[in-house]
PDB file of N, CA and C in Angstrom:
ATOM      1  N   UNK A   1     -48.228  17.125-143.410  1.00  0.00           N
ATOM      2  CA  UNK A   1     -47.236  17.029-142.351  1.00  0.00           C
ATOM      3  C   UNK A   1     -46.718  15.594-142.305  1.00  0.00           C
ATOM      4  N   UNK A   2     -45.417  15.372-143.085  1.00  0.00           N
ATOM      5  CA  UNK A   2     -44.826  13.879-142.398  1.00  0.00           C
ATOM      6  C   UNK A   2     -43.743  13.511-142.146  1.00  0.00           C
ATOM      7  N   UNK A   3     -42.932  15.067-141.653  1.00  0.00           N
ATOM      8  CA  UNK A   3     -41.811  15.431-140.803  1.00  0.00           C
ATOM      9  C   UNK A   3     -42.027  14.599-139.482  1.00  0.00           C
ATOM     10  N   UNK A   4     -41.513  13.443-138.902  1.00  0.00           N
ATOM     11  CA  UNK A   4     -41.407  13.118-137.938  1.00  0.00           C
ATOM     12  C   UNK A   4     -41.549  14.090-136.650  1.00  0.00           C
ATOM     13  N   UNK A   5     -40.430  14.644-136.639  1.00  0.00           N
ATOM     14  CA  UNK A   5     -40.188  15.601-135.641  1.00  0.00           C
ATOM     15  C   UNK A   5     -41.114  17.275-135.305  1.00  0.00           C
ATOM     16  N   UNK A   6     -41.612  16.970-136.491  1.00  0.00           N
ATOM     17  CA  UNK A   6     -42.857  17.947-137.041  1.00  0.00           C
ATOM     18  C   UNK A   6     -44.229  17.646-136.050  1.00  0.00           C
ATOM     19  N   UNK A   7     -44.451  16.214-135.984  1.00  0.00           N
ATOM     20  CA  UNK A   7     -45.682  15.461-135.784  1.00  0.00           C
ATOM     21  C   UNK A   7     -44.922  15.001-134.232  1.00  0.00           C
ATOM     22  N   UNK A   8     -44.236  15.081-134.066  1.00  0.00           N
ATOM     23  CA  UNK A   8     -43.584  15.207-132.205  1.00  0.00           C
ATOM     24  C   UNK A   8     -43.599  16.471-131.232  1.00  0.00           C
ATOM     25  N   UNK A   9     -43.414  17.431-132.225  1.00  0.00           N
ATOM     26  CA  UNK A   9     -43.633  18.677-131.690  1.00  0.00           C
ATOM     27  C   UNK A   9     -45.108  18.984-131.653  1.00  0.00           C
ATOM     28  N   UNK A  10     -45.581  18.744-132.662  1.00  0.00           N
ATOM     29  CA  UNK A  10     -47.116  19.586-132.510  1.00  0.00           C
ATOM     30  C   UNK A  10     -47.563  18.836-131.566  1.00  0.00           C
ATOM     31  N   UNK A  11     -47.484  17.372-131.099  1.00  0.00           N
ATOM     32  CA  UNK A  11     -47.941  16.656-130.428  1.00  0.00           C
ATOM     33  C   UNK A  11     -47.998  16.889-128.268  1.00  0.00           C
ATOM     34  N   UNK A  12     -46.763  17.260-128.858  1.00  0.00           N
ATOM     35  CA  UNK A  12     -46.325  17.950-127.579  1.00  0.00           C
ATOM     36  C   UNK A  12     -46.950  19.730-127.384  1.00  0.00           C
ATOM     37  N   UNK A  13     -46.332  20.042-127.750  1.00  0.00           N
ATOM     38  CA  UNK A  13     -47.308  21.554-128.063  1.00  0.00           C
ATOM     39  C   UNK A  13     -48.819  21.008-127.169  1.00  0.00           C
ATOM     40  N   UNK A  14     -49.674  20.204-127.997  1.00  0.00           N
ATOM     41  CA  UNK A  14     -51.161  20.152-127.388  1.00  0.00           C
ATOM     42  C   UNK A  14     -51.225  19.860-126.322  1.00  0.00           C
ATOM     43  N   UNK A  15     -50.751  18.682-126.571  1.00  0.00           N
ATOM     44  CA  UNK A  15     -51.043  18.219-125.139  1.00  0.00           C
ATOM     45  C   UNK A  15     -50.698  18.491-123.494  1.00  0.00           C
ATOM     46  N   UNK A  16     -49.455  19.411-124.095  1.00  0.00           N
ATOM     47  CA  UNK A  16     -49.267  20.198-122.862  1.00  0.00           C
ATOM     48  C   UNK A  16     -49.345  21.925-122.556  1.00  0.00           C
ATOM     49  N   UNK A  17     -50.371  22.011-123.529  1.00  0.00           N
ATOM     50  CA  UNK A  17     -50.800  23.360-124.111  1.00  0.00           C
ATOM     51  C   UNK A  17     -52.022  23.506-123.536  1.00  0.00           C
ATOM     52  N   UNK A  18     -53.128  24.279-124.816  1.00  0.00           N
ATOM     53  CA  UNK A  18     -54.100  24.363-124.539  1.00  0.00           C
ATOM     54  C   UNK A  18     -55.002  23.483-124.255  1.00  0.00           C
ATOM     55  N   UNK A  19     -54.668  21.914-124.622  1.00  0.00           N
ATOM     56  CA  UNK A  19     -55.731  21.268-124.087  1.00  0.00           C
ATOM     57  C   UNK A  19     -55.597  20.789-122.635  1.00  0.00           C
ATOM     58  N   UNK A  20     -54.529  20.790-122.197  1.00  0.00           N
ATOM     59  CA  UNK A  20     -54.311  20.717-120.876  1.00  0.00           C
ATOM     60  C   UNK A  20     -55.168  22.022-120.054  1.00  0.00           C
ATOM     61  N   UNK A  21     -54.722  22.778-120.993  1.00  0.00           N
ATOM     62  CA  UNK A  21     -55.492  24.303-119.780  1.00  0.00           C
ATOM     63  C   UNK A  21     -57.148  23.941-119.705  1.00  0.00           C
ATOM     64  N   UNK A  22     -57.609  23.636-121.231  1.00  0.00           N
ATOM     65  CA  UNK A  22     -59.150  23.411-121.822  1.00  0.00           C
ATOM     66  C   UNK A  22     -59.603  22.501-120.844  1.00  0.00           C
ATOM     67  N   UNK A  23     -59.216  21.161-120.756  1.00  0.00           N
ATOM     68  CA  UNK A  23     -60.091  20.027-120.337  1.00  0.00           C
ATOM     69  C   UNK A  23     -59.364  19.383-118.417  1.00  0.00           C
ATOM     70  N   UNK A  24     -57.976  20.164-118.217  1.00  0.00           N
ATOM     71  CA  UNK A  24     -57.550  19.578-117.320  1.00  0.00           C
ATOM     72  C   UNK A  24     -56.648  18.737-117.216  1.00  0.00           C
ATOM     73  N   UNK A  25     -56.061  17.961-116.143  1.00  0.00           N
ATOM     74  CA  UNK A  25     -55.314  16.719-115.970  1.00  0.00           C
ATOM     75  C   UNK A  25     -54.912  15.502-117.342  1.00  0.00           C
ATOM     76  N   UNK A  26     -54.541  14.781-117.729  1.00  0.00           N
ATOM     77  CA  UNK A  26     -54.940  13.824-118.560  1.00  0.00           C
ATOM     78  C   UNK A  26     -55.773  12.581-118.126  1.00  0.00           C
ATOM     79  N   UNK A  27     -54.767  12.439-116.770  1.00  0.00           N
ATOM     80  CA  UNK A  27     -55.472  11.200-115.809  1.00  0.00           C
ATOM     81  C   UNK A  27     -56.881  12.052-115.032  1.00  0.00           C
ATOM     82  N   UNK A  28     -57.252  12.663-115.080  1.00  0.00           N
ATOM     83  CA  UNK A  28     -58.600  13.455-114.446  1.00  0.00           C
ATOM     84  C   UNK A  28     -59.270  13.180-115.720  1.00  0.00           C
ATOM     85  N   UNK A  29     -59.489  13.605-116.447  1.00  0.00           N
ATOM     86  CA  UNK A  29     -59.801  13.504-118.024  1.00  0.00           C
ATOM     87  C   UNK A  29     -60.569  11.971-118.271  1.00  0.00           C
ATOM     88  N   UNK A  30     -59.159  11.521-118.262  1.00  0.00           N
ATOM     89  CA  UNK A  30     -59.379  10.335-119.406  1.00  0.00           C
ATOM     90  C   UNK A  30     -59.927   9.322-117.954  1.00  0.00           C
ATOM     91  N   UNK A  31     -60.147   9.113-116.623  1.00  0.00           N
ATOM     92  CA  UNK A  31     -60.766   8.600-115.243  1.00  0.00           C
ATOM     93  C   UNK A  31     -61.925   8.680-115.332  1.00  0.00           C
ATOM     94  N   UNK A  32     -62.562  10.706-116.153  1.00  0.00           N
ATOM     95  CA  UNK A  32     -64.031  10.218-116.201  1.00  0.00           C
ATOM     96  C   UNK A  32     -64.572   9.870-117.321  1.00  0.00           C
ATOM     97  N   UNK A  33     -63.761   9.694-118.683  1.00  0.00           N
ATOM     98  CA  UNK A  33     -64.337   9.092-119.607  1.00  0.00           C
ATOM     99  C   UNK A  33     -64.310   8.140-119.371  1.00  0.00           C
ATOM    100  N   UNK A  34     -63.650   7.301-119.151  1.00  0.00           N
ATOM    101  CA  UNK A  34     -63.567   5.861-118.405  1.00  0.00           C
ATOM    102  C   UNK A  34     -64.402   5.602-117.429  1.00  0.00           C
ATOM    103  N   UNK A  35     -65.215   6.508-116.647  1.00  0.00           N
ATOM    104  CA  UNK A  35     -66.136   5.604-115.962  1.00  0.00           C
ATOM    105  C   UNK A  35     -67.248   5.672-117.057  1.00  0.00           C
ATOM    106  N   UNK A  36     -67.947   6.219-117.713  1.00  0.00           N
ATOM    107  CA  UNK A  36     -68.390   7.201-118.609  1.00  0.00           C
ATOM    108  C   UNK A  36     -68.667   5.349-119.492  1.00  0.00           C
ATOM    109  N   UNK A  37     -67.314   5.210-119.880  1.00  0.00           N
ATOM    110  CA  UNK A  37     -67.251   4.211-121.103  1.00  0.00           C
ATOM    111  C   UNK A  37     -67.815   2.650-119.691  1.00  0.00           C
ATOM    112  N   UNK A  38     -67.273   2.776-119.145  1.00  0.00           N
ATOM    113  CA  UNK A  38     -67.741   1.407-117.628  1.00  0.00           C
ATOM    114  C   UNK A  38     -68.948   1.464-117.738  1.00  0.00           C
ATOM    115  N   UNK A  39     -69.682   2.368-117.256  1.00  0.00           N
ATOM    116  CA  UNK A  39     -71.013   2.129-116.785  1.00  0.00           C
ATOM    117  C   UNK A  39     -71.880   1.942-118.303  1.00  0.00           C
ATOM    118  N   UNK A  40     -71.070   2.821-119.488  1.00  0.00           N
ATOM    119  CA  UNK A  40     -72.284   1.954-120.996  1.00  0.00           C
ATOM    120  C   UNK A  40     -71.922   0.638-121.145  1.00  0.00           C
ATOM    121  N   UNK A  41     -70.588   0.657-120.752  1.00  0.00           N
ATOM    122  CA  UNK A  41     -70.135  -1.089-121.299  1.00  0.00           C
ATOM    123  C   UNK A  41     -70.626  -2.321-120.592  1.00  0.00           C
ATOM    124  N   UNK A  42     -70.670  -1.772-118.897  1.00  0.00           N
ATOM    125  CA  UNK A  42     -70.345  -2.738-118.149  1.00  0.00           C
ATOM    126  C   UNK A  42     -69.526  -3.583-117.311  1.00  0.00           C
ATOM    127  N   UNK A  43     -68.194  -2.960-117.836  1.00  0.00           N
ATOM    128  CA  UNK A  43     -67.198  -3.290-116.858  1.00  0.00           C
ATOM    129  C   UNK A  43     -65.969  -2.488-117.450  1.00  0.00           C
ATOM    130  N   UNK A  44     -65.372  -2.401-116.687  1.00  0.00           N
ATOM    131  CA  UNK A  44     -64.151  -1.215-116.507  1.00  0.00           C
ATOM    132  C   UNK A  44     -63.452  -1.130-117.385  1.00  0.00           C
ATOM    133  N   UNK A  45     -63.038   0.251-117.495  1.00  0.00           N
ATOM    134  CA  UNK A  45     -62.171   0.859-118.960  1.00  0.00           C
ATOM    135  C   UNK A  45     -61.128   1.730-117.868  1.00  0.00           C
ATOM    136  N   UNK A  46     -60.132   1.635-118.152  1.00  0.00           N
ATOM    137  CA  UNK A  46     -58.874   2.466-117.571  1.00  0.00           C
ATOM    138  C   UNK A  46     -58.614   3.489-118.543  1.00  0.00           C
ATOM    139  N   UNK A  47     -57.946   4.533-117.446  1.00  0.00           N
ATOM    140  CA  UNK A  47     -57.960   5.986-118.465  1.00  0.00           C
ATOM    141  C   UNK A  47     -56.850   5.793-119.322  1.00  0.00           C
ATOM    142  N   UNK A  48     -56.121   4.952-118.601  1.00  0.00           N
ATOM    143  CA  UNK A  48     -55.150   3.942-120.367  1.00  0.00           C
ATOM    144  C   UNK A  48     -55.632   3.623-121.151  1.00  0.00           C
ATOM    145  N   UNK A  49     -56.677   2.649-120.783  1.00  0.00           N
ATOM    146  CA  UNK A  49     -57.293   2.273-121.885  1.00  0.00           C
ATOM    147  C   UNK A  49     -58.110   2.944-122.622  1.00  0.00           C
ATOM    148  N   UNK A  50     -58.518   3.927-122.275  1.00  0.00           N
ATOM    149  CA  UNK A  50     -59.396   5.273-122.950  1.00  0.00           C
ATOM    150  C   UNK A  50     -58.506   5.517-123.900  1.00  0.00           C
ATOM    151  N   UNK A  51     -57.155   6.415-123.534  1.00  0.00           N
ATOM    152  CA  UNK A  51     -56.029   6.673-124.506  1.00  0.00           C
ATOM    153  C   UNK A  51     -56.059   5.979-125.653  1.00  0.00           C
ATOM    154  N   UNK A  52     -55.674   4.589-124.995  1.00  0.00           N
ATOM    155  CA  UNK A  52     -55.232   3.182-126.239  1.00  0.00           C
ATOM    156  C   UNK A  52     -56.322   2.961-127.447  1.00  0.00           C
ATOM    157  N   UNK A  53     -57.626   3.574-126.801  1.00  0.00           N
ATOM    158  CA  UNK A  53     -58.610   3.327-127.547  1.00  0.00           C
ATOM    159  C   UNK A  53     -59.173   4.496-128.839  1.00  0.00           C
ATOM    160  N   UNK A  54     -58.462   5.852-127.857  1.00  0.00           N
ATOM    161  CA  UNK A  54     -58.373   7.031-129.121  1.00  0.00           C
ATOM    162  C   UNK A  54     -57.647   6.766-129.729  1.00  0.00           C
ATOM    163  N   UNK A  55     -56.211   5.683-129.644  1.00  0.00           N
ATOM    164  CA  UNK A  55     -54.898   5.744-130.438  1.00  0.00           C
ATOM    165  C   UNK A  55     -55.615   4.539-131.926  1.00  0.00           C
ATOM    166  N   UNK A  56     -56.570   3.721-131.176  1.00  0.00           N
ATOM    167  CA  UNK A  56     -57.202   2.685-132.683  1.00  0.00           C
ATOM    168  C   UNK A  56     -58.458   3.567-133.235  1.00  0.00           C
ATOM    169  N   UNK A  57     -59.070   4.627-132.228  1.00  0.00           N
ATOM    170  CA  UNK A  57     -59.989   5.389-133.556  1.00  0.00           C
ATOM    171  C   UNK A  57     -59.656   6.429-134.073  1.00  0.00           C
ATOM    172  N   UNK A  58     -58.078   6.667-134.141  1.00  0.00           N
ATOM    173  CA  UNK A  58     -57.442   7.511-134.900  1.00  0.00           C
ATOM    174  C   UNK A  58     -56.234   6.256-136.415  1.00  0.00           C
ATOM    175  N   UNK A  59     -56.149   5.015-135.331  1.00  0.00           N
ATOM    176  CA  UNK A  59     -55.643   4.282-136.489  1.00  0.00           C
ATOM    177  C   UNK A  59     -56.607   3.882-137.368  1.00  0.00           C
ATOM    178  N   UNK A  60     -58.074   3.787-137.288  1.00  0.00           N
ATOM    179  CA  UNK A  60     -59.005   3.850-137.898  1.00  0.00           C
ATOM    180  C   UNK A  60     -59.157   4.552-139.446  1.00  0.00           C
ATOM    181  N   UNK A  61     -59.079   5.634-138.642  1.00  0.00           N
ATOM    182  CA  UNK A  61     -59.769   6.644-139.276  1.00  0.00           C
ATOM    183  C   UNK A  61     -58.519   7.074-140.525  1.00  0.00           C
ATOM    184  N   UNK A  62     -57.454   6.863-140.218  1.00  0.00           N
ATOM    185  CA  UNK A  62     -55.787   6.453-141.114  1.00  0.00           C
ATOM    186  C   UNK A  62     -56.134   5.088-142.545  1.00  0.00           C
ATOM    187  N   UNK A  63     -56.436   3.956-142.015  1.00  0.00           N
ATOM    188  CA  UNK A  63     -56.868   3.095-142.527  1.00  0.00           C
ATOM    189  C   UNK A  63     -57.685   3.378-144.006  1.00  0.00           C
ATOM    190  N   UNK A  64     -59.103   4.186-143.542  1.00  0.00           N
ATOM    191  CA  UNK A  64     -60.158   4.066-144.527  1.00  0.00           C
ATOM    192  C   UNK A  64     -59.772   5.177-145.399  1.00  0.00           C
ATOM    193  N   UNK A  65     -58.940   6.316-144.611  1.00  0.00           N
ATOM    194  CA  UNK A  65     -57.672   6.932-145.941  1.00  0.00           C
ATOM    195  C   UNK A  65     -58.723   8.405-145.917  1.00  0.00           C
ATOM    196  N   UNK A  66     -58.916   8.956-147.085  1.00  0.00           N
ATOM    197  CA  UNK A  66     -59.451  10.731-146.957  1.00  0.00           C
ATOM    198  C   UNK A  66     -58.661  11.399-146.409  1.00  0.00           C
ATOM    199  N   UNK A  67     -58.935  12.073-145.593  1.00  0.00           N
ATOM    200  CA  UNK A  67     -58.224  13.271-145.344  1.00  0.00           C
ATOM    201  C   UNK A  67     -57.656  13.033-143.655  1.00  0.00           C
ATOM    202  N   UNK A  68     -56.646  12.499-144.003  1.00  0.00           N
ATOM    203  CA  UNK A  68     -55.900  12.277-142.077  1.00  0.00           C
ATOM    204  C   UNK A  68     -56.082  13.339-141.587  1.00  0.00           C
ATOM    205  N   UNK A  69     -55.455  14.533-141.576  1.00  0.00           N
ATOM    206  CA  UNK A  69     -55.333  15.523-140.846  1.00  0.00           C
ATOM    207  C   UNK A  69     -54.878  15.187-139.743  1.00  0.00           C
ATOM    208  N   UNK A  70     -54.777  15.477-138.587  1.00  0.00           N
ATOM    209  CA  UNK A  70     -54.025  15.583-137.151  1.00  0.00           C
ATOM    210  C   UNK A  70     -53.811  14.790-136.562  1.00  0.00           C
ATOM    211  N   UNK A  71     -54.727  13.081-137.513  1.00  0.00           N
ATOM    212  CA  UNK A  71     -54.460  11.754-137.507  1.00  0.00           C
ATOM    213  C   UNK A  71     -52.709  10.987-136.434  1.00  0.00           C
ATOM    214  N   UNK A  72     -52.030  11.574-137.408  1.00  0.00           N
ATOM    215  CA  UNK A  72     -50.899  11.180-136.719  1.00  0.00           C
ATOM    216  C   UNK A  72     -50.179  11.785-135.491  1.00  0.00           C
ATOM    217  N   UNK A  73     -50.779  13.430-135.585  1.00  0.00           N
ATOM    218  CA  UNK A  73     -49.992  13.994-134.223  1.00  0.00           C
ATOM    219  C   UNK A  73     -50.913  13.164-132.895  1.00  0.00           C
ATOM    220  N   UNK A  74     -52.404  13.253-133.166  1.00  0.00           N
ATOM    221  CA  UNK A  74     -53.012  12.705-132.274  1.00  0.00           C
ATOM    222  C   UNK A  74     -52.790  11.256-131.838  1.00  0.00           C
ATOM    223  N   UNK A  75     -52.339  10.130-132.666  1.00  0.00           N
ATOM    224  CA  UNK A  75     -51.562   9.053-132.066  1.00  0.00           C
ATOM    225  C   UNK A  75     -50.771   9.212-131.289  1.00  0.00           C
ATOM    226  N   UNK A  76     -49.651  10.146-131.720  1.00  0.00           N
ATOM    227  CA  UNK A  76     -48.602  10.437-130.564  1.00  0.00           C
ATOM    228  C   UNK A  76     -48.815  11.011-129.532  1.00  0.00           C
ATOM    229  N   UNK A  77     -49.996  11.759-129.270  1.00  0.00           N
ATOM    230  CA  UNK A  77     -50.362  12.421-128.205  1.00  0.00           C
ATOM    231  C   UNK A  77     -51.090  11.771-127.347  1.00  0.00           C
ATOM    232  N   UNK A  78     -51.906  10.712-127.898  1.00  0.00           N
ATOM    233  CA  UNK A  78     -52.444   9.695-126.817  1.00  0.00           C
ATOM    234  C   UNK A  78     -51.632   8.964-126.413  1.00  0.00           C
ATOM    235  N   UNK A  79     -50.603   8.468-127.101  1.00  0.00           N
ATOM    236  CA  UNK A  79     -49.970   7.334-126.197  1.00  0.00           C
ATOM    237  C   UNK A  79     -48.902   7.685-125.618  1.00  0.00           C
ATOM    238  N   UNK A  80     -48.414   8.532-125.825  1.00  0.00           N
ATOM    239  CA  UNK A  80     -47.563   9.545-124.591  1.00  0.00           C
ATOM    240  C   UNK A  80     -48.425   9.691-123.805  1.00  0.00           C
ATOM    241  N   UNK A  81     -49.825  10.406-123.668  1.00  0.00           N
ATOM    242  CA  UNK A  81     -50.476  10.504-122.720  1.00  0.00           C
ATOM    243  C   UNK A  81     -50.625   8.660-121.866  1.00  0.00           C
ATOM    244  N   UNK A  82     -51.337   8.052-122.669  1.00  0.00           N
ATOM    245  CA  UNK A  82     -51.117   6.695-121.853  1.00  0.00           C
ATOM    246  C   UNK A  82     -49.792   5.954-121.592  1.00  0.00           C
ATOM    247  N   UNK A  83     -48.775   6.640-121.770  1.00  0.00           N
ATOM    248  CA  UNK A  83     -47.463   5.868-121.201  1.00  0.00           C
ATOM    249  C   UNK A  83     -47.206   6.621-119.967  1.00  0.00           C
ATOM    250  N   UNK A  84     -47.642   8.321-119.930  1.00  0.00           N
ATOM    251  CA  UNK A  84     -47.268   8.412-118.835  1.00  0.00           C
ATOM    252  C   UNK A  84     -48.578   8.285-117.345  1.00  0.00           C
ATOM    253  N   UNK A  85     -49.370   8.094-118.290  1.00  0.00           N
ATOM    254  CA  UNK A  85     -50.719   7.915-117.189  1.00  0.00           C
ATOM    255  C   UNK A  85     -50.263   5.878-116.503  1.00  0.00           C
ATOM    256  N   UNK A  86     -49.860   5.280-117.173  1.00  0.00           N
ATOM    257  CA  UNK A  86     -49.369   3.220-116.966  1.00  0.00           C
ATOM    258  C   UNK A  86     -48.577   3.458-115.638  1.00  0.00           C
ATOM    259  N   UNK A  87     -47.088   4.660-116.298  1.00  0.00           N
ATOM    260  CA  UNK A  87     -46.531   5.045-115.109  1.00  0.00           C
ATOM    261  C   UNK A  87     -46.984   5.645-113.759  1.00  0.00           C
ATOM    262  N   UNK A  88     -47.697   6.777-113.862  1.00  0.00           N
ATOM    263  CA  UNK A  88     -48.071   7.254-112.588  1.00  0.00           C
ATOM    264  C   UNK A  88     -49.133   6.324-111.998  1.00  0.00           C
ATOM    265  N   UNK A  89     -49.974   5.620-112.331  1.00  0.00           N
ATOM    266  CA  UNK A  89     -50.861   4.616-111.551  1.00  0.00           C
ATOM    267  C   UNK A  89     -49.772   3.143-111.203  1.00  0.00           C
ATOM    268  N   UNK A  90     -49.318   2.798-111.954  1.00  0.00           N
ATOM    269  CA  UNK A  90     -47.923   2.132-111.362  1.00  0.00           C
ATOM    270  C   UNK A  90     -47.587   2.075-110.031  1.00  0.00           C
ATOM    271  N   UNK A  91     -47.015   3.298-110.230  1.00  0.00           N
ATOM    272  CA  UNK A  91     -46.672   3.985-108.842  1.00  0.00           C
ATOM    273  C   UNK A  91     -47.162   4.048-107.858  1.00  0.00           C
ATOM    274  N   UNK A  92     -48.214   4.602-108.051  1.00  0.00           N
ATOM    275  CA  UNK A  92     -49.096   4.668-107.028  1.00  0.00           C
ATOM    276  C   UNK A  92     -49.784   3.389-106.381  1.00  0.00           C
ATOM    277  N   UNK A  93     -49.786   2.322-107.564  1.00  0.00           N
ATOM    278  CA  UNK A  93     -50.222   0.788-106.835  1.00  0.00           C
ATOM    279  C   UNK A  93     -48.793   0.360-106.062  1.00  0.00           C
ATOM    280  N   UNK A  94     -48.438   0.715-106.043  1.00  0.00           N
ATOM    281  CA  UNK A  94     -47.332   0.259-105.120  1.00  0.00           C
ATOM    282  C   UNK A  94     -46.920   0.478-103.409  1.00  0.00           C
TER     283      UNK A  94
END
């Protein structure tokens, strides 16, 4: 798959598909992996930063090369997810 618009669609598809139905919210989601990742680390991880952080262990995993697979839709799907999760807490700090 390295149809641009190929790897935009499927991206979309998921994330507002079945894994939305599967796991829930994104910001519900990615709030309790983030405390999840806080309390092993030690100090706070935002469910942005959760996102941002699947988006480098998927650029990772691109890097060392083999078999990408869903590699690239899943970039796009996290950081859409964390652009619109920046926005709605935004907001809400306001």
């Amino acid at each position: 798959m390295t149809d641009r618009e190929t790897i935009l669609r499927t991206a979309e598809e998921l994330i507002n598909g079945n894994r939305h139905e599967e796991y829930g919210p994104a910001l519900q989601m990615h709030s309790r992996i983030g405390a999840l990742w806080s309390a092993y680390l030690g100090h706070e991880v935002t469910p942005v930063d959760v996102a941002m952080m699947m988006v480098l262990l998927k650029a990772s995993r691109i890097k060392v090369g083999g078999s990408v697979g869903d590699s690239f839709v899943d970039i796009a799907g996290y950081s859409a997810i964390a652009g619109e999760m920046h926005s709605d807490l935004a907001d809400k700090a306001k």
